[in-house]
Protein backbone atom coordinates (compact mmCIF):
# COMPACT_ATOMS: atom_id res chain seq x y z
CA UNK A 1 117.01 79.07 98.00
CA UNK A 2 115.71 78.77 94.12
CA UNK A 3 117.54 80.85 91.83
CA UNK A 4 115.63 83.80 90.78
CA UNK A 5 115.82 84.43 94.70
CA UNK A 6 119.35 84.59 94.56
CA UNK A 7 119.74 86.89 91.70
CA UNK A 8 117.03 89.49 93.44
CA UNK A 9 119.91 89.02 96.83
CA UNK A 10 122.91 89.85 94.44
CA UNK A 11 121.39 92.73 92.51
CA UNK A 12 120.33 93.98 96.27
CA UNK A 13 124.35 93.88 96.97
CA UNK A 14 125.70 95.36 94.08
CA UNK A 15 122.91 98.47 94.28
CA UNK A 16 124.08 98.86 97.68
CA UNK A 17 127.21 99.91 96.40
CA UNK A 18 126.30 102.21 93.68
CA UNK A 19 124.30 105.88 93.66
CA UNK A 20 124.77 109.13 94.54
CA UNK A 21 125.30 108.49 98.04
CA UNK A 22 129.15 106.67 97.55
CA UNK A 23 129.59 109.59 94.62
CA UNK A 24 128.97 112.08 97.49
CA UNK A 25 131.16 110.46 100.49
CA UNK A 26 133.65 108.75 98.21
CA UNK A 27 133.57 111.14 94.98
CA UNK A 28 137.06 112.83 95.52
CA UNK A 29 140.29 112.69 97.58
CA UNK A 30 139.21 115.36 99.85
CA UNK A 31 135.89 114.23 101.19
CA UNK A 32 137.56 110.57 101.67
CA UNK A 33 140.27 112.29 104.02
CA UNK A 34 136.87 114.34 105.76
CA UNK A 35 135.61 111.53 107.18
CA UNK A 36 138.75 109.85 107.93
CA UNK A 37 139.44 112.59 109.91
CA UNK A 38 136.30 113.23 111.80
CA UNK A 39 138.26 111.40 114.93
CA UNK A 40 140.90 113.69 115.46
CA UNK A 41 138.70 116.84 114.32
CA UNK A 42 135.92 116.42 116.43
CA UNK A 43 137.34 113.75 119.07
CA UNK A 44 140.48 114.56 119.05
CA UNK A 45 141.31 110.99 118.94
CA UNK A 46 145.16 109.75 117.35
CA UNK A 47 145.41 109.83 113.64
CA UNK A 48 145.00 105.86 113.39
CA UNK A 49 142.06 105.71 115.87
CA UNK A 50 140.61 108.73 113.86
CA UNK A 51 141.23 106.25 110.50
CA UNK A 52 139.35 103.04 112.18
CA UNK A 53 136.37 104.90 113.19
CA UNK A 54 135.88 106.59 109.49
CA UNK A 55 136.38 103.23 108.38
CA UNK A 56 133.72 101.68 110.80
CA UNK A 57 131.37 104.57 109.71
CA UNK A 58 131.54 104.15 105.74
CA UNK A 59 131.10 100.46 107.22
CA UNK A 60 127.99 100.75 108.87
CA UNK A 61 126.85 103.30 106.03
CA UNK A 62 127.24 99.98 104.06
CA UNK A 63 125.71 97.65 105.96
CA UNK A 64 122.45 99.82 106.06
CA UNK A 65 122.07 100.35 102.67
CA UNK A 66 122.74 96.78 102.33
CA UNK A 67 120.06 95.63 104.72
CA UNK A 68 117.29 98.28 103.64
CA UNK A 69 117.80 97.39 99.51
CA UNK A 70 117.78 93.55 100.60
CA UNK A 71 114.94 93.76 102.77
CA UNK A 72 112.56 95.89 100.21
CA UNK A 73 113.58 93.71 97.10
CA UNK A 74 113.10 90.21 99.20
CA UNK A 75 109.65 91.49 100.49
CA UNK A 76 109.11 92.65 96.37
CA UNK A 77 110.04 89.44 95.41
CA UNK A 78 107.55 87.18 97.83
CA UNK A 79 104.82 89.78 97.17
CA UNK A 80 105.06 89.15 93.59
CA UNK A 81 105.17 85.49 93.99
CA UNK A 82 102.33 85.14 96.32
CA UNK A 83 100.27 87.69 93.53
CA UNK A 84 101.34 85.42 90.78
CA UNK A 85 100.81 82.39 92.19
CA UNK A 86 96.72 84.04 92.88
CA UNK A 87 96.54 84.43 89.16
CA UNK A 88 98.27 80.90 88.70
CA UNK A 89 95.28 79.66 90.13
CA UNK A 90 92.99 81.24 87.46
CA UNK A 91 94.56 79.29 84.70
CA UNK A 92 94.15 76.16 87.03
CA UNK A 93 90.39 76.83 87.73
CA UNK A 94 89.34 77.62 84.23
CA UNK A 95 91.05 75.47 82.54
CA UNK A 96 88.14 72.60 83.19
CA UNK A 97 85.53 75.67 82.56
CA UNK A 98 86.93 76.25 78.82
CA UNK A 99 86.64 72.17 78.11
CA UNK A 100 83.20 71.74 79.22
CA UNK A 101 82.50 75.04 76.65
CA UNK A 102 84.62 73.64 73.62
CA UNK A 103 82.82 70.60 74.33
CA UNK A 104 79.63 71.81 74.11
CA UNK A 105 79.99 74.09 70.85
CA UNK A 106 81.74 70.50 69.16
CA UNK A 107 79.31 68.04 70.16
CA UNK A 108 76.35 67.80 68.08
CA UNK A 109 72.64 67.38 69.40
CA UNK A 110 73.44 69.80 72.36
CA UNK A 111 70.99 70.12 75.23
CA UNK A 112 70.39 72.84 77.85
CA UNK A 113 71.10 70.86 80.96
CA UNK A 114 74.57 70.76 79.36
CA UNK A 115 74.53 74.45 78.35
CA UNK A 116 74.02 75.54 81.98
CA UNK A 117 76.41 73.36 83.23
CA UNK A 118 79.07 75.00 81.54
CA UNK A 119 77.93 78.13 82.81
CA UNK A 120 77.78 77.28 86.19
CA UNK A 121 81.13 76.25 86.41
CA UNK A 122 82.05 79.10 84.80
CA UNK A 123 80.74 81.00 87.17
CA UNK A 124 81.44 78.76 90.08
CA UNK A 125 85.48 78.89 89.07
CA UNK A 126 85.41 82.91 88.57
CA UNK A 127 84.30 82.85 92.47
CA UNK A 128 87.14 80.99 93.46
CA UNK A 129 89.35 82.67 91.67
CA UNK A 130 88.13 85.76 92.87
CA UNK A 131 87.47 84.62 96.25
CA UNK A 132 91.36 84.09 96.55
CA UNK A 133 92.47 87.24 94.62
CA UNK A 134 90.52 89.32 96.83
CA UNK A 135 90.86 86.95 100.29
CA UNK A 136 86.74 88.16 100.33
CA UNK A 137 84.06 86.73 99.44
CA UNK A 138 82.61 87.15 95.61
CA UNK A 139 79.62 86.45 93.79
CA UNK A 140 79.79 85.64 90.05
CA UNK A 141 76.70 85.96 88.13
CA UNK A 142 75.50 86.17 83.72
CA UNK A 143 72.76 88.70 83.06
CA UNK A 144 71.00 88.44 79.59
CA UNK A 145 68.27 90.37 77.85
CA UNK A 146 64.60 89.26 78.68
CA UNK A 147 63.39 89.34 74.97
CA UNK A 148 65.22 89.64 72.54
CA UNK A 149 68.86 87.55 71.66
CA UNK A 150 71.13 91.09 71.87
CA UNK A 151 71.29 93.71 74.96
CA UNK A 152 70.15 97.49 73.80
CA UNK A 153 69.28 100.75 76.01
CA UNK A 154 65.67 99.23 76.02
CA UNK A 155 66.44 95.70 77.73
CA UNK A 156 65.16 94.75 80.57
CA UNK A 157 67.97 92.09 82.34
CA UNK A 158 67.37 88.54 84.14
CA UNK A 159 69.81 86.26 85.82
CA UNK A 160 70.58 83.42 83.67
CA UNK A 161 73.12 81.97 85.84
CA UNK A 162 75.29 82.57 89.37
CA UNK A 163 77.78 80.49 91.22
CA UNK A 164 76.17 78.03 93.50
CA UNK A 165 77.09 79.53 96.58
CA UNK A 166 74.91 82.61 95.72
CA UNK A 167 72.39 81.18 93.93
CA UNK A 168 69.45 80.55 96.85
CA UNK A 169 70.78 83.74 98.70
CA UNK A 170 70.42 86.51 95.63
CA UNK A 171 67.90 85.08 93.31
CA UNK A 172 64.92 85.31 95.55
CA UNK A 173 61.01 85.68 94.02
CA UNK A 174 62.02 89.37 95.01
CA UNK A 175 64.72 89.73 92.71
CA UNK A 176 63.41 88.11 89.86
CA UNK A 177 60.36 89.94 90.29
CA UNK A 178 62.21 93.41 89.59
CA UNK A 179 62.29 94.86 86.54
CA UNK A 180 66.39 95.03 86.02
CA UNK A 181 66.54 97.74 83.25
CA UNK A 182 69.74 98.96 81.47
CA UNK A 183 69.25 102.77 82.33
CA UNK A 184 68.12 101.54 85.90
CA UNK A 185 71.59 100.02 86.49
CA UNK A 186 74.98 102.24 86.18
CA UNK A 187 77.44 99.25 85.93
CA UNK A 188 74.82 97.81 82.56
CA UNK A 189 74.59 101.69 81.25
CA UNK A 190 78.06 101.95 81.48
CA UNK A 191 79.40 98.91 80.00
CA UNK A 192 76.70 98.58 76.73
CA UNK A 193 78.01 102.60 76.38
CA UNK A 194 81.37 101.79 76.31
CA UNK A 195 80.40 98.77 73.23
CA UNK A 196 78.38 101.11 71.38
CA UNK A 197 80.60 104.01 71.22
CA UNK A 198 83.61 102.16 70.24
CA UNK A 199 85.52 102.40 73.40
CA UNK A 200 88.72 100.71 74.19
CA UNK A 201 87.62 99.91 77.73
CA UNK A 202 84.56 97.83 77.64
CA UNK A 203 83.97 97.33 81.52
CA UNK A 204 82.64 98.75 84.23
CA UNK A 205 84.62 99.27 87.71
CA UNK A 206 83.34 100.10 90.61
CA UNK A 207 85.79 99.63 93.86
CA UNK A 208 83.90 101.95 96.30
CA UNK A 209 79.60 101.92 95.66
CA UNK A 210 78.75 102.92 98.30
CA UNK A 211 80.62 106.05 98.46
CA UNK A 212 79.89 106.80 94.73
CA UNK A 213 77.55 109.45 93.90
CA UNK A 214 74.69 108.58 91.26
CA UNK A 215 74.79 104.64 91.45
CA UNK A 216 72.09 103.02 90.61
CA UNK A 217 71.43 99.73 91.08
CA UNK A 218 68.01 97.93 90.66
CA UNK A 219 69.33 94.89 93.06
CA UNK A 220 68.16 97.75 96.15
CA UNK A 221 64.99 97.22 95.05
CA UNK A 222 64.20 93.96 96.07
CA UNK A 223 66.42 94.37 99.36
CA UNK A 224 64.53 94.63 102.06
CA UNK A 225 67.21 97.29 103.83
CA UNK A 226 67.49 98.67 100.52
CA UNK A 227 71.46 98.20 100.12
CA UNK A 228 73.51 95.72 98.09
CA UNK A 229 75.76 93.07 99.99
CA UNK A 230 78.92 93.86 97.85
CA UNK A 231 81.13 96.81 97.55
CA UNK A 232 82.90 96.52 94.69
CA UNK A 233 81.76 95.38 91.37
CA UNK A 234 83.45 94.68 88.21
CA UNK A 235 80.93 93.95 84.72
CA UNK A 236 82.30 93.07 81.46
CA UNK A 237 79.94 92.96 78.44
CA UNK A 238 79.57 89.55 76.86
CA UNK A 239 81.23 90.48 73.39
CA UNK A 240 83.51 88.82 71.26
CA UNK A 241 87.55 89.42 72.08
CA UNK A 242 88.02 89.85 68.26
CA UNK A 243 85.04 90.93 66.10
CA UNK A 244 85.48 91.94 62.03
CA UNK A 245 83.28 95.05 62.73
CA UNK A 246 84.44 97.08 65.44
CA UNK A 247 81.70 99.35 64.86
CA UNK A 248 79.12 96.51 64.77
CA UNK A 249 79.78 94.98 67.89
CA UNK A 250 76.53 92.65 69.56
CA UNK A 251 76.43 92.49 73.12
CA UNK A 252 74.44 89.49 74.46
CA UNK A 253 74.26 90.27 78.33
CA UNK A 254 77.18 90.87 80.78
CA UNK A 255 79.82 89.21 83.28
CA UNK A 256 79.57 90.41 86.83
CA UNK A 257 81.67 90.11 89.32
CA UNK A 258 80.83 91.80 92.81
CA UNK A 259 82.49 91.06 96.09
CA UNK A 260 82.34 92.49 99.61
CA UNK A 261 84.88 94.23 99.58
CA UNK A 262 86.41 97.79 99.00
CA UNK A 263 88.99 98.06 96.42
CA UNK A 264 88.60 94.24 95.69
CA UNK A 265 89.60 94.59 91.80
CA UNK A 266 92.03 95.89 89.59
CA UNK A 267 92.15 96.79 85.85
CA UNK A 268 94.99 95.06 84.80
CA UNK A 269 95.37 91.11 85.32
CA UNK A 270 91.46 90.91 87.00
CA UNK A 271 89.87 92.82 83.98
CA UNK A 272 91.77 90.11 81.67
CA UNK A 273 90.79 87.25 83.11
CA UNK A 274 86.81 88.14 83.54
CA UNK A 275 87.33 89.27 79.30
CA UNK A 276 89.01 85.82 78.46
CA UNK A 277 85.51 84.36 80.39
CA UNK A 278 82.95 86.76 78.68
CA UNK A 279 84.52 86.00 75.42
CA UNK A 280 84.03 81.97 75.82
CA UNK A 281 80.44 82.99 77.50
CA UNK A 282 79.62 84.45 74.10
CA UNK A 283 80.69 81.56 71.96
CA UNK A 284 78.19 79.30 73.92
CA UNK A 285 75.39 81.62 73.95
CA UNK A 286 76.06 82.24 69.97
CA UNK A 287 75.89 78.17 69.70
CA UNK A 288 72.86 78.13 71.90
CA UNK A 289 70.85 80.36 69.71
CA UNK A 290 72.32 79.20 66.63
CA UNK A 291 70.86 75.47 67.36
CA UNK A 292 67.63 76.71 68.63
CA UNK A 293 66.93 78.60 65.24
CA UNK A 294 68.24 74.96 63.60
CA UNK A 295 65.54 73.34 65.60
């Protein structure tokens, strides 16, 4: 038994003990004798028989409190571990994705075969990660402009990369064949709204699609049943984390994350991790251009 398991065990003990239950049965003299008595009031058992079973009965009072505060902090405590250790995994994953990119933006002479290998993995290690946070399956994918460098409400989307897995099964001649425009998808419309406004939440959630009114998605369109495979969807504009003009923010495509799903994502720790990605996503598409206009 490690340590921080045995503190959760003795703060279980000692709350057992405490609130306003032991205030109410043990607060004065009087209600102390009450239940002491309870025998020869209602049982009209002998004063020391009367004594043992109010003793057995503040007892057993204990022993329940005990066993429900240990059992709902233990189960706490392996819950959180289990969702930690999910998130653990993240750093793990990444970890290599983040070299190959700092490699690429310090190694002169760079060349695209090396460029989309560090967004493959990229992507490739978000599905994993998300694969395991979610216990579903997840498809990881980078959308950029067509024509131009920077996403606006004009830009029509392609796929400039997805995780292996999904590759052959999403990208058919279909899809790229679509015309993926910004107003034509809510997740883009949202997301490039919330950079040009300002906002302090830059993504786009979705945990239920198909039950949301209003979605659009341009991904129906070159399905032949005319519905997406995925049920949730989380999309984080590729932006930088820290920019000197807030109000001058350029957003050069977006992060998506969809999975099968419902409820798959949260805001808090999944949010972070996809931002952390979309902000080293950025850096390599800022060297890619930068180089291209060098050569």
């Amino acid at each position: 038994m490690n340590k921080e398991l045995r503190k959760v065990i003795w703060n279980s003990i000692k709350r057992s003990f405490k609130g306003k239950l032991w205030g109410f049965l043990l607060g004065s003299f009087p209600s102390l004798i009450a239940i002491l008595l309870l025998g020869k009031t209602f049982l009209n058992t002998t004063m020391e028989n009367s004594i043992i079973i109010g003793v057995s009965i503040l007892g057993l009072i204990l022993l329940i409190r005990m066993f429900a505060f240990l059992f709902r902090d233990v189960s706490a405590y392996y819950v959180y571990r289990k969702h930690e250790s999910k998130y653990g995994d993240a750093i793990i994953y990444l970890k290599d994705s983040f070299s190959k990119a700092h490699h690429y933006r310090k190694t002169p002479g760079h060349q695209d075969e090396e460029f989309m290998s560090s967004l493959i993995d990229f992507c490739a290690n978000l599905k994993k990660t998300f694969d395991g946070i979610t216990k579903a399956s997840c498809s990881v994918s980078i959308k950029v402009p067509i024509q131009s460098a920077d996403v606006d409400e004009k830009a029509s989307m392609e796929n400039l990369c997805r995780d292996p897995e999904f590759y052959k099964i999403r990208d058919t001649d279909s899809y790229k064949q679509t015309n993926h425009t910004i107003i034509g998808n809510t997740a883009f419309q949202k997301a490039l709204n919330n950079v040009l406004k300002g906002n302090k939440v830059k993504y786009y959630l979705n945990n239920s699609i198909s039950k949301t009114r209003d979605y659009e998605n341009t991904s129906k369109d070159s399905s032949k049943d005319g519905k997406l495979s995925y049920e949730s969807e989380l999309v984080y504009p590729i932006i930088p984390m820290i920019n000197d003009d807030p109000k001058n923010i350029l957003c050069k495509g977006f992060l998506c994350v969809d999975c099968d799903k419902e409820n798959a994502f949260n805001d808090h720790y999944d949010v972070a991790i996809i931002e952390g990605v979309a902000d080293g996503i950025y850096d390599l598409l800022s060297e890619r251009a930068k180089n291209q206009n060098n050569g």
